[in-house]
N, C-alpha and C. Protein backbone atom coordinates (compact mmCIF):
# COMPACT_ATOMS: atom_id res chain seq x y z
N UNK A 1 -15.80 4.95 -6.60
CA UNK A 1 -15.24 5.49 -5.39
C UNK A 1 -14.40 4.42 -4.71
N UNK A 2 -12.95 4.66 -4.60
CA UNK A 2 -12.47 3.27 -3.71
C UNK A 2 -12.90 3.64 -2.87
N UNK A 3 -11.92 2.51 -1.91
CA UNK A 3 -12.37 2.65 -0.55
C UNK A 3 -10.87 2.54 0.06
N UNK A 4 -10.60 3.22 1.23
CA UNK A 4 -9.02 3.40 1.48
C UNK A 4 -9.04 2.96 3.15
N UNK A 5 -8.38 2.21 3.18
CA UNK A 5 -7.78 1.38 4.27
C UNK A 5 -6.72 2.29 5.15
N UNK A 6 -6.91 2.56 6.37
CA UNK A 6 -5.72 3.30 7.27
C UNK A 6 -5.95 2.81 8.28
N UNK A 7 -4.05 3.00 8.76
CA UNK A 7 -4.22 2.40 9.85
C UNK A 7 -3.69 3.42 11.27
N UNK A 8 -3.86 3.05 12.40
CA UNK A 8 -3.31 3.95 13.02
C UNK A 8 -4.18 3.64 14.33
N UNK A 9 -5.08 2.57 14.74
CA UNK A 9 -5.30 2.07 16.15
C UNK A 9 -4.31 1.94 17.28
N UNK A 10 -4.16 2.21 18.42
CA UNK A 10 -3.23 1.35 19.48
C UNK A 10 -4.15 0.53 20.19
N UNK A 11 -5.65 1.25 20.64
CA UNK A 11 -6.12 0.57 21.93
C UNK A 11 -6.32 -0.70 21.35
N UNK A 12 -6.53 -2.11 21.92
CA UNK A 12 -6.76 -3.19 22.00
C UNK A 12 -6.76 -3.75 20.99
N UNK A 13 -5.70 -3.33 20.18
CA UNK A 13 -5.11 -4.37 18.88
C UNK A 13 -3.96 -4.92 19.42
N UNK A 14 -3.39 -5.53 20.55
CA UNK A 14 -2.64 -6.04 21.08
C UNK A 14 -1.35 -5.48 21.49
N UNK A 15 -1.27 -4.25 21.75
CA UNK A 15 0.24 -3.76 21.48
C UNK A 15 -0.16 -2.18 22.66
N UNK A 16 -0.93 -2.55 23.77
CA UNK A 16 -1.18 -1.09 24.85
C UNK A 16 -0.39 -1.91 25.79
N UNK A 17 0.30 -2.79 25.71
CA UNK A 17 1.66 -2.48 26.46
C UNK A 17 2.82 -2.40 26.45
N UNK A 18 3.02 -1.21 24.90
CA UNK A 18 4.19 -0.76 24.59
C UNK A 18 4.07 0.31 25.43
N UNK A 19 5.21 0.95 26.10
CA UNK A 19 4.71 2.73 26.37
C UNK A 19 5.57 3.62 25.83
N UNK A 20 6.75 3.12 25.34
CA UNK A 20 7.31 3.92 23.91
C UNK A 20 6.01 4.62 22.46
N UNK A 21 5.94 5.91 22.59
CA UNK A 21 4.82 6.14 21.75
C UNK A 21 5.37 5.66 20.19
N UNK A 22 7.16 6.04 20.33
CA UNK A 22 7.21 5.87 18.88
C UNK A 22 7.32 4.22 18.37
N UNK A 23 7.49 3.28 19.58
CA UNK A 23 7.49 1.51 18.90
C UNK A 23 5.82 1.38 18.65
N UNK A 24 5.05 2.17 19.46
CA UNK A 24 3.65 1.75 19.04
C UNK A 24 3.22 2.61 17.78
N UNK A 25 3.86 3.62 17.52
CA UNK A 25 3.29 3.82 16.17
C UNK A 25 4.28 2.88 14.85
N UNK A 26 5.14 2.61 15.23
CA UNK A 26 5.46 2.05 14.22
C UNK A 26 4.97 0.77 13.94
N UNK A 27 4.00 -0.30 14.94
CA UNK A 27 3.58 -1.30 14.80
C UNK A 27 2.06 -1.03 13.91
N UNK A 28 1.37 0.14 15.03
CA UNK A 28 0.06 0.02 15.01
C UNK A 28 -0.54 0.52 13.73
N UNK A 29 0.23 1.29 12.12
CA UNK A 29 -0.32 1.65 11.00
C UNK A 29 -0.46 -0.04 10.69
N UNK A 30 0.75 -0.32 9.90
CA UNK A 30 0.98 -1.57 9.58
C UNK A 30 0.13 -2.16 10.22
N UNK A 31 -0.09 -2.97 11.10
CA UNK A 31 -0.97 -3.85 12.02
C UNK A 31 -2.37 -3.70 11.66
N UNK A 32 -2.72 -2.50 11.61
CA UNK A 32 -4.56 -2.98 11.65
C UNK A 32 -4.61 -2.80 10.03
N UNK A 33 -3.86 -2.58 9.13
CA UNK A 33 -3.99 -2.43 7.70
C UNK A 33 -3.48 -3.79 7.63
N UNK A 34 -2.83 -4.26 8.03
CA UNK A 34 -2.86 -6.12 7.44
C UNK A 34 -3.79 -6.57 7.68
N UNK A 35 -4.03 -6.32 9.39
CA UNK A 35 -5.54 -7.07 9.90
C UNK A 35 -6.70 -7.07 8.84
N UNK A 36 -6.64 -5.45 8.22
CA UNK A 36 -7.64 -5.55 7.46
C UNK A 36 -7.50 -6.38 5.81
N UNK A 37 -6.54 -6.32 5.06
CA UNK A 37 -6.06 -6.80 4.26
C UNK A 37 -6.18 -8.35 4.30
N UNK A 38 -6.28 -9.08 5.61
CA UNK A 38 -5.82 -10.50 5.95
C UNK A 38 -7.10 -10.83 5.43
N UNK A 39 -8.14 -10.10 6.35
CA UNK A 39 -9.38 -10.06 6.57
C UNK A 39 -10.43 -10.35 5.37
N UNK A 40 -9.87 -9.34 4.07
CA UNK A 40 -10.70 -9.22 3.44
C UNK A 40 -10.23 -9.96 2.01
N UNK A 41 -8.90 -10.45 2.06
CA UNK A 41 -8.58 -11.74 0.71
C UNK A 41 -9.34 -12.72 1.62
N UNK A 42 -9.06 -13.46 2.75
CA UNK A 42 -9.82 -14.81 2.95
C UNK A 42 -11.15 -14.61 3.05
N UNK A 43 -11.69 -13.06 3.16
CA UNK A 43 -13.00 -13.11 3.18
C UNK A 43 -13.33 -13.16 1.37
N UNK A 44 -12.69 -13.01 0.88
CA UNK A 44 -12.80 -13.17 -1.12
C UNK A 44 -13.42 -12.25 -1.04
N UNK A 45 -13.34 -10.99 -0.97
CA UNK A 45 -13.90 -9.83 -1.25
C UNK A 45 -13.91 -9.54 -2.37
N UNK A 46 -12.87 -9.41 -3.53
CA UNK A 46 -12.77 -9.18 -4.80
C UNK A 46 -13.19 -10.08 -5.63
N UNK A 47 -13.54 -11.50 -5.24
CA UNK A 47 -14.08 -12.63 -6.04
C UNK A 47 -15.46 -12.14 -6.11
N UNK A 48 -16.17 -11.48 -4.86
CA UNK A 48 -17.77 -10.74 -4.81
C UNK A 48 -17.68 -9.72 -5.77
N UNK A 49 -16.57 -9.05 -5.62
CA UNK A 49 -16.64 -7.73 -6.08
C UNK A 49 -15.19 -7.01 -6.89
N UNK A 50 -15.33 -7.45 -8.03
CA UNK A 50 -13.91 -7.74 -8.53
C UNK A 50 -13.78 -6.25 -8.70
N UNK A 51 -14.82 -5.41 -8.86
CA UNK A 51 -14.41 -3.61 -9.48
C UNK A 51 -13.98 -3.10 -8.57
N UNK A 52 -14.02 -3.54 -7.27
CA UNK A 52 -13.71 -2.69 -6.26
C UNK A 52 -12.86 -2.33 -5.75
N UNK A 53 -12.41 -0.61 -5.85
CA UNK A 53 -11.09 -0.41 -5.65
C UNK A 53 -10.74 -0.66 -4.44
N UNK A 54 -9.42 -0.33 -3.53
CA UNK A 54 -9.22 -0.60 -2.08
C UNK A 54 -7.60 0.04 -2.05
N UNK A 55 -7.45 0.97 -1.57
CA UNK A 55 -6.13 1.28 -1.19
C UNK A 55 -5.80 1.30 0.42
N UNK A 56 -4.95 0.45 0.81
CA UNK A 56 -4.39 0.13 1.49
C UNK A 56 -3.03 1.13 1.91
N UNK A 57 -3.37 2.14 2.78
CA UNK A 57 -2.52 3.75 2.79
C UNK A 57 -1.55 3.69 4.48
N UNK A 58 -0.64 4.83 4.09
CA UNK A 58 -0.05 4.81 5.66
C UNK A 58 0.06 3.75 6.07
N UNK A 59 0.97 2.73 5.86
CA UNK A 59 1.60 1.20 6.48
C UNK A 59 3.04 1.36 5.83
N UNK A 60 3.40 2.08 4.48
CA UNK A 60 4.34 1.44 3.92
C UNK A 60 3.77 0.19 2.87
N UNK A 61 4.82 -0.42 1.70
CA UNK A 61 4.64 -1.32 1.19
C UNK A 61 5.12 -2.53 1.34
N UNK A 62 6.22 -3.15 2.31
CA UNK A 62 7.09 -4.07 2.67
C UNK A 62 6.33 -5.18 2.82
N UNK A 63 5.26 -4.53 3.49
CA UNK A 63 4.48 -5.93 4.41
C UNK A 63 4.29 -6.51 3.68
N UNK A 64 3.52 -6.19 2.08
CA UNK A 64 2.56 -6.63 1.35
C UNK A 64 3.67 -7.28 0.55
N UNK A 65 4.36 -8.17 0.34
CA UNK A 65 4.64 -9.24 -0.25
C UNK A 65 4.71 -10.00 0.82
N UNK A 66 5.82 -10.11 1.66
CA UNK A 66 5.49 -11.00 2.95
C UNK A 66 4.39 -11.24 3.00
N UNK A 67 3.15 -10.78 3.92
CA UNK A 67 1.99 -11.15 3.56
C UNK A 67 1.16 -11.81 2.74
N UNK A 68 1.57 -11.52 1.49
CA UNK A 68 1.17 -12.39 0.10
C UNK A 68 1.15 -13.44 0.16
N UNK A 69 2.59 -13.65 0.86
CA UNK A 69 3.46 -15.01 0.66
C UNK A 69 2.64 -15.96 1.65
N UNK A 70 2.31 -15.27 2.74
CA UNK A 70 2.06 -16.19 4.29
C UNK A 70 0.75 -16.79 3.88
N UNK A 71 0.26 -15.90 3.15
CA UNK A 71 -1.22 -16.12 3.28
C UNK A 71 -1.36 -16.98 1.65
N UNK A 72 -0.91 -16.84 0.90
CA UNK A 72 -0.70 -17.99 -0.04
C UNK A 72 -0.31 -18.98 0.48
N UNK A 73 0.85 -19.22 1.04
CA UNK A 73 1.31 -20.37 1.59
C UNK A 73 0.18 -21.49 2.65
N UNK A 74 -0.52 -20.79 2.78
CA UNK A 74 -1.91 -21.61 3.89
C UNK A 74 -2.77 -21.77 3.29
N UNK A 75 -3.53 -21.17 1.96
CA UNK A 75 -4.47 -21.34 1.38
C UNK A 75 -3.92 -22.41 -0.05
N UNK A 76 -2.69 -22.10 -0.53
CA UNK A 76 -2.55 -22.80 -1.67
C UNK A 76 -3.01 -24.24 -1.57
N UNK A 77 -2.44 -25.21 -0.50
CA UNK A 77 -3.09 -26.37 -0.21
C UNK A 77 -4.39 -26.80 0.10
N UNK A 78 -5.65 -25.85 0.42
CA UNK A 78 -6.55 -26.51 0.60
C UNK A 78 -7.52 -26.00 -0.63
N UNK A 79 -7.02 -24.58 -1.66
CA UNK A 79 -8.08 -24.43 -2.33
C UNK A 79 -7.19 -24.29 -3.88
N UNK A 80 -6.11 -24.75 -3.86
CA UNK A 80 -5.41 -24.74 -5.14
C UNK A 80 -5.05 -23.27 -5.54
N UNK A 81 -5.46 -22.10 -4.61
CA UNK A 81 -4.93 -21.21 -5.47
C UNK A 81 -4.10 -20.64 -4.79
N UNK A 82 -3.36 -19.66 -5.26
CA UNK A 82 -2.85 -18.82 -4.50
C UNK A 82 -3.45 -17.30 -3.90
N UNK A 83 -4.51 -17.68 -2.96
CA UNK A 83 -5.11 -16.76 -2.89
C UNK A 83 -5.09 -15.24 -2.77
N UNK A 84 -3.93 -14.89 -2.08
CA UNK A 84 -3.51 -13.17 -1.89
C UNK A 84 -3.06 -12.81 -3.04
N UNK A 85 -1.99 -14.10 -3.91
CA UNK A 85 -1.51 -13.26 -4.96
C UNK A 85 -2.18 -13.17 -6.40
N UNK A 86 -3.40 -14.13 -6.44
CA UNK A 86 -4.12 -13.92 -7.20
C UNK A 86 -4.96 -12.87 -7.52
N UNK A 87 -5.53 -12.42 -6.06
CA UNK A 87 -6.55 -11.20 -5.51
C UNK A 87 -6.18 -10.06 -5.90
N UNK A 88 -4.83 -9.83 -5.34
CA UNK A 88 -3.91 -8.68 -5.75
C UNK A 88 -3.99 -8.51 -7.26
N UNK A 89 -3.25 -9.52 -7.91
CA UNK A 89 -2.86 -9.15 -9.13
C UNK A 89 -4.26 -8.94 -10.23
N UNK A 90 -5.31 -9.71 -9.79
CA UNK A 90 -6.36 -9.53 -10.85
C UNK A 90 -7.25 -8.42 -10.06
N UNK A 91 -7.45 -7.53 -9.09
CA UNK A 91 -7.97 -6.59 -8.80
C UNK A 91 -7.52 -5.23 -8.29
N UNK A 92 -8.07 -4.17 -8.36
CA UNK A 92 -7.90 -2.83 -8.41
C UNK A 92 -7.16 -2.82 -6.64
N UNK A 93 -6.46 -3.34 -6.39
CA UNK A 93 -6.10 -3.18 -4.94
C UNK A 93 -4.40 -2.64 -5.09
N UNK A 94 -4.17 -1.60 -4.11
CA UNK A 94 -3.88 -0.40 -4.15
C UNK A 94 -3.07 -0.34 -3.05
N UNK A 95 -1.29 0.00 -3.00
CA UNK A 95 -0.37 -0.08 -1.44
C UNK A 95 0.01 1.58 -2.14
N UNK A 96 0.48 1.95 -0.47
CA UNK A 96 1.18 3.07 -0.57
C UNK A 96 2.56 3.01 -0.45
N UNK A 97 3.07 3.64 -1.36
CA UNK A 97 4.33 3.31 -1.09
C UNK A 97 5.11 4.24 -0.33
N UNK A 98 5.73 4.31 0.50
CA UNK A 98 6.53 5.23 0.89
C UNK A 98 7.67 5.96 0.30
N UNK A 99 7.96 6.46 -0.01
CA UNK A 99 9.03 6.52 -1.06
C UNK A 99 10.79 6.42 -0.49
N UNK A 100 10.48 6.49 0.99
CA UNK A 100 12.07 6.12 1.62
C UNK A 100 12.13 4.98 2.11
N UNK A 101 11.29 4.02 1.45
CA UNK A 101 10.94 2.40 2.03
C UNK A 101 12.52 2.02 0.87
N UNK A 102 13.93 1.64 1.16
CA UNK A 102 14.75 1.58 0.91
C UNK A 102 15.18 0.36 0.37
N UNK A 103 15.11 -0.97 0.94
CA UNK A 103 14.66 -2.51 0.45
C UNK A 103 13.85 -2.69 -0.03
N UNK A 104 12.52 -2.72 0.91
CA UNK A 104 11.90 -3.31 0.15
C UNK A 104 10.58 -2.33 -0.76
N UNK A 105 11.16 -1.64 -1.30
CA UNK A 105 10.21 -0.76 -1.97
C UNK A 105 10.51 -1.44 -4.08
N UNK A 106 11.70 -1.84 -3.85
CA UNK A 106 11.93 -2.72 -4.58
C UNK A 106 11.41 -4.45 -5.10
N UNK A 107 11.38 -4.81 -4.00
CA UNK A 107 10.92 -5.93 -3.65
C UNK A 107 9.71 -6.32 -4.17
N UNK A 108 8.98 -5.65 -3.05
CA UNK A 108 7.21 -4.84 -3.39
C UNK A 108 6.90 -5.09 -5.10
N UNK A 109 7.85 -3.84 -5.81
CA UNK A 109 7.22 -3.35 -7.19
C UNK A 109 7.44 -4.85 -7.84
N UNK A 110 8.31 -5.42 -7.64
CA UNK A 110 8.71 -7.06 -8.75
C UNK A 110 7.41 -7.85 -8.29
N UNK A 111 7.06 -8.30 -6.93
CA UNK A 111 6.17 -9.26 -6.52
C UNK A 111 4.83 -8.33 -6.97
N UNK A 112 4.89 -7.26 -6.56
CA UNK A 112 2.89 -7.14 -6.69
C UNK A 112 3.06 -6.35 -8.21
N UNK A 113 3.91 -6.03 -8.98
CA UNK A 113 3.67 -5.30 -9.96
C UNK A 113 3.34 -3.71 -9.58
N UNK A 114 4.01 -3.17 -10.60
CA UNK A 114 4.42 -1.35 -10.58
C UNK A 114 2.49 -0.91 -10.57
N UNK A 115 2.14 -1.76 -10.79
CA UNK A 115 0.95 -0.95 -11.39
C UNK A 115 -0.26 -0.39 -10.12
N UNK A 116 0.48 -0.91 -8.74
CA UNK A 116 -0.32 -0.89 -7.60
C UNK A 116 0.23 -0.42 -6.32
N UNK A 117 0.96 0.42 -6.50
CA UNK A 117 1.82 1.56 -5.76
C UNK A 117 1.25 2.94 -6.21
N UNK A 118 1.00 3.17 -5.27
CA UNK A 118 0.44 4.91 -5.31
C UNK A 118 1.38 5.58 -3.69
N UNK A 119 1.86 6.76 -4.29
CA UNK A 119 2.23 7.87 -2.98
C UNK A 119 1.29 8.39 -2.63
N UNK A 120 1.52 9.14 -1.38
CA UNK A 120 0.29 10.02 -0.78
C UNK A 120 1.35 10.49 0.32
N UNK A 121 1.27 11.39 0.60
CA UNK A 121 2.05 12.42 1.74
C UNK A 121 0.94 12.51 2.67
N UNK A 122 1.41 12.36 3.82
CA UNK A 122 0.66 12.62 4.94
C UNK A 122 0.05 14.25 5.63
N UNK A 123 -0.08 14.94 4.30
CA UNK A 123 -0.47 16.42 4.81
C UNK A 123 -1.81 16.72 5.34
N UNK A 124 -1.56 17.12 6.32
CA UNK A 124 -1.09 18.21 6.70
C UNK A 124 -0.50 18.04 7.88
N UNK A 125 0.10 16.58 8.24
CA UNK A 125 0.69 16.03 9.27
C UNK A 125 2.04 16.18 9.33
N UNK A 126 2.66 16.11 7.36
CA UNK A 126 4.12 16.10 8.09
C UNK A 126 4.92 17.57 7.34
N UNK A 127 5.78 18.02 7.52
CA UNK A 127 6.07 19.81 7.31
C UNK A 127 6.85 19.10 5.69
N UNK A 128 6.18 20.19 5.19
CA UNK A 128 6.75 20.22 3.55
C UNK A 128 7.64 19.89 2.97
N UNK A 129 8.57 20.65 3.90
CA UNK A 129 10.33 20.28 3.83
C UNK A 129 10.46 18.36 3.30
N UNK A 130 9.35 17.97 4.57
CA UNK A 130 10.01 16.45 4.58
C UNK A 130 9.13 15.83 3.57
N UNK A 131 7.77 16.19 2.90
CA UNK A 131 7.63 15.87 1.83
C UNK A 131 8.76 16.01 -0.05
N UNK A 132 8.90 16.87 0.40
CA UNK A 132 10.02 17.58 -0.73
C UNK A 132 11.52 17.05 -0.84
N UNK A 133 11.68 16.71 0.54
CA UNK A 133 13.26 15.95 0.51
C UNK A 133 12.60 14.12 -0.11
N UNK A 134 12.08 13.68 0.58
CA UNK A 134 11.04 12.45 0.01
C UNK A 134 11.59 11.94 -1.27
N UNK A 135 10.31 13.36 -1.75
CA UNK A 135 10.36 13.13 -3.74
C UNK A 135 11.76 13.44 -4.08
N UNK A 136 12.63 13.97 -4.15
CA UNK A 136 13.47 13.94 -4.38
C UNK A 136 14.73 13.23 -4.29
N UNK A 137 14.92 12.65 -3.09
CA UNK A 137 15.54 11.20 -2.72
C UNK A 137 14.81 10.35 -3.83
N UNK A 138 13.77 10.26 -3.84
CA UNK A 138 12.95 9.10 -4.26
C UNK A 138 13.03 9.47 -6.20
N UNK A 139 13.36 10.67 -6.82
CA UNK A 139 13.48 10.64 -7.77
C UNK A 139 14.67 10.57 -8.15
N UNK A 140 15.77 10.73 -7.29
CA UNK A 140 17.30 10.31 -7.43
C UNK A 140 17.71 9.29 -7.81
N UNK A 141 16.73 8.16 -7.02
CA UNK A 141 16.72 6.45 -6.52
C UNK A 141 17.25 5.63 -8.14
N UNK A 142 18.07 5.02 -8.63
CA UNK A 142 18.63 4.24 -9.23
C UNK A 142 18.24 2.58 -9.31
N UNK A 143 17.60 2.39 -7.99
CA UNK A 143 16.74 1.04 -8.05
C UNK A 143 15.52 0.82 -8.62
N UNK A 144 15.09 1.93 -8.83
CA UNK A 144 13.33 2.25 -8.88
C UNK A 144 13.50 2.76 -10.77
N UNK A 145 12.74 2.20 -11.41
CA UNK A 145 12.79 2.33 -12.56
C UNK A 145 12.23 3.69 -12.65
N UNK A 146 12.22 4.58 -13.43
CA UNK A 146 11.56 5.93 -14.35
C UNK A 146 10.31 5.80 -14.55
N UNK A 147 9.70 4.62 -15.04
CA UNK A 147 8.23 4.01 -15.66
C UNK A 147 7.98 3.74 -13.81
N UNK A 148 8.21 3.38 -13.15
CA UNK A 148 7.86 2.98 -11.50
C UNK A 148 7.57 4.20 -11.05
N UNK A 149 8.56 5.51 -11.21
CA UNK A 149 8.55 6.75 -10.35
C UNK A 149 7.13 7.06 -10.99
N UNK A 150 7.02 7.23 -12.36
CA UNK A 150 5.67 7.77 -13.16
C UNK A 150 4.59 7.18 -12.43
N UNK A 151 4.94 5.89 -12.53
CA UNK A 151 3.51 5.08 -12.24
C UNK A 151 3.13 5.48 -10.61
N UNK A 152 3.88 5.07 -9.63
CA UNK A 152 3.62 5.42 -8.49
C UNK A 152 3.29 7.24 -8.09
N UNK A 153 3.84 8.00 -8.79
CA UNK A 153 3.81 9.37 -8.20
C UNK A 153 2.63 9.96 -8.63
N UNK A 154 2.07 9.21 -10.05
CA UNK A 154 0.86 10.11 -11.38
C UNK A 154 0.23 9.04 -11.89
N UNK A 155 0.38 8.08 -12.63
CA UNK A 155 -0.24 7.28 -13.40
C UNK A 155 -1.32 6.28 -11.99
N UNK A 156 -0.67 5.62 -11.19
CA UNK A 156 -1.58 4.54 -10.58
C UNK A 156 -2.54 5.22 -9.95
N UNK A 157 -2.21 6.81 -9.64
CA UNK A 157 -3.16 7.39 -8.38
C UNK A 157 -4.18 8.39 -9.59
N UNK A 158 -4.19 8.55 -10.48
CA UNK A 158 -4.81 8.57 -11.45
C UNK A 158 -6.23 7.55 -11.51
N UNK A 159 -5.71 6.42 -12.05
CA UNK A 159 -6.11 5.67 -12.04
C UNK A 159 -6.62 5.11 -10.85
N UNK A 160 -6.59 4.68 -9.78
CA UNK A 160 -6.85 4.66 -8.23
C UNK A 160 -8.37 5.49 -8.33
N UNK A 161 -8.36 6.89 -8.35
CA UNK A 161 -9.30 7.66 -8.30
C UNK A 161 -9.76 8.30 -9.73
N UNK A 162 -9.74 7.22 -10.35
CA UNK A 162 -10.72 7.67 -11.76
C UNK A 162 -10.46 9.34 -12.02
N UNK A 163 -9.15 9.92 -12.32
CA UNK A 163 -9.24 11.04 -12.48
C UNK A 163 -8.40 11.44 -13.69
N UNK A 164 -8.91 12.21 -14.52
CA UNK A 164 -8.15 12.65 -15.92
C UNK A 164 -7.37 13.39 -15.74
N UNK A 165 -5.92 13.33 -16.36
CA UNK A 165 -5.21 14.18 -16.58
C UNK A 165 -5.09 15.95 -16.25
N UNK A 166 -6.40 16.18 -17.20
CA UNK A 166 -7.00 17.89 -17.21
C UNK A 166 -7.29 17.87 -15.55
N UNK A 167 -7.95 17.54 -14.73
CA UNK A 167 -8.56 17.90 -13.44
C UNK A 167 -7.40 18.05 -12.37
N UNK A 168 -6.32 16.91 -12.75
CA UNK A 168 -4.61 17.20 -12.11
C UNK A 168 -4.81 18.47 -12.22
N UNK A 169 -4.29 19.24 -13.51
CA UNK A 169 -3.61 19.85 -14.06
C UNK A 169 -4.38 20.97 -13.68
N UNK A 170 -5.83 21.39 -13.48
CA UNK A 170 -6.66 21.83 -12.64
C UNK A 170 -6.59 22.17 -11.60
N UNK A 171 -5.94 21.74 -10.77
CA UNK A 171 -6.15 21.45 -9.44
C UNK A 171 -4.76 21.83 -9.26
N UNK A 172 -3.76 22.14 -9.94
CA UNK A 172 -2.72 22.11 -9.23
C UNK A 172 -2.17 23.77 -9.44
């Protein structure tokens, strides 16, 4: 069973004195999903518990190389490793990608590898239409490899939630 990370706090994560609702939602997904992310590489969570899945949902994927980087960059010197990007790459840990994330959705797939991008639509929050225009922009996309669209749209979220092929195909 992973375990899935969301974000979406305002009160007293530092940011209740925006009063624009839409600058505080755009801080506050992102924000407490790093918080938690920050939280739980320096806490070596996956060094305890290397099987453990963790998707990290609703933020977007941008952060998560930046992040990588910051937080490697402070740990590489005192413990020789590179700690975020080690964590990442040798465990089941899991970004959402947005699929109209336009820069750096690119970026993302080179540094953390295709294999840890999963979509997820926000239903029953956002109207169909704008799921459907999404995938389709997003299967248009010329930056994003064919093997990336697979992996992110079917293969990683598959895999993510231990689920076979037949039970998709079931279910849909």
């Amino acid at each position: 069973m992973p375990l899935a990370v969301h974000g979406a706090p305002r009160k007293d994560v530092g940011i209740d004195f925006i009063d624009d609702p839409e600058a505080a939602f755009v801080l506050s997904h992102p924000y407490a999903v790093m918080t938690q992310f920050t939280s739980m590489i320096f806490e070596r969570v996956w060094d305890r518990f290397p099987r453990l899945k963790v998707a990290f949902l609703e933020a977007g994927c941008g952060w998560a190389p930046y992040l990588m980087e910051r937080i490697d960059r402070r740990t590489e010197d005192r413990t020789g490793r590179r700690l975020a990007t080690e964590q990442v790459r040798n465990s089941p840990i899991y970004f959402h990608a947005e699929l109209e994330e336009k820069d750096v959705l690119p970026l993302a797939l080179s540094v953390v590898g295709e294999d840890r991008f999963v979509y997820a639509s926000d239903f029953p929050h956002e109207p169909e239409a704008t799921v459907q225009r999404a995938l389709q922009g997003f299967l248009a996309r010329q930056d994003v490899s064919d093997g990336a669209k697979q992996k992110i749209l079917y293969d990683n979220v598959l895999a993510l939630y231990r689920l076979q092929p037949s039970q998709v195909a079931a279910a849909a």
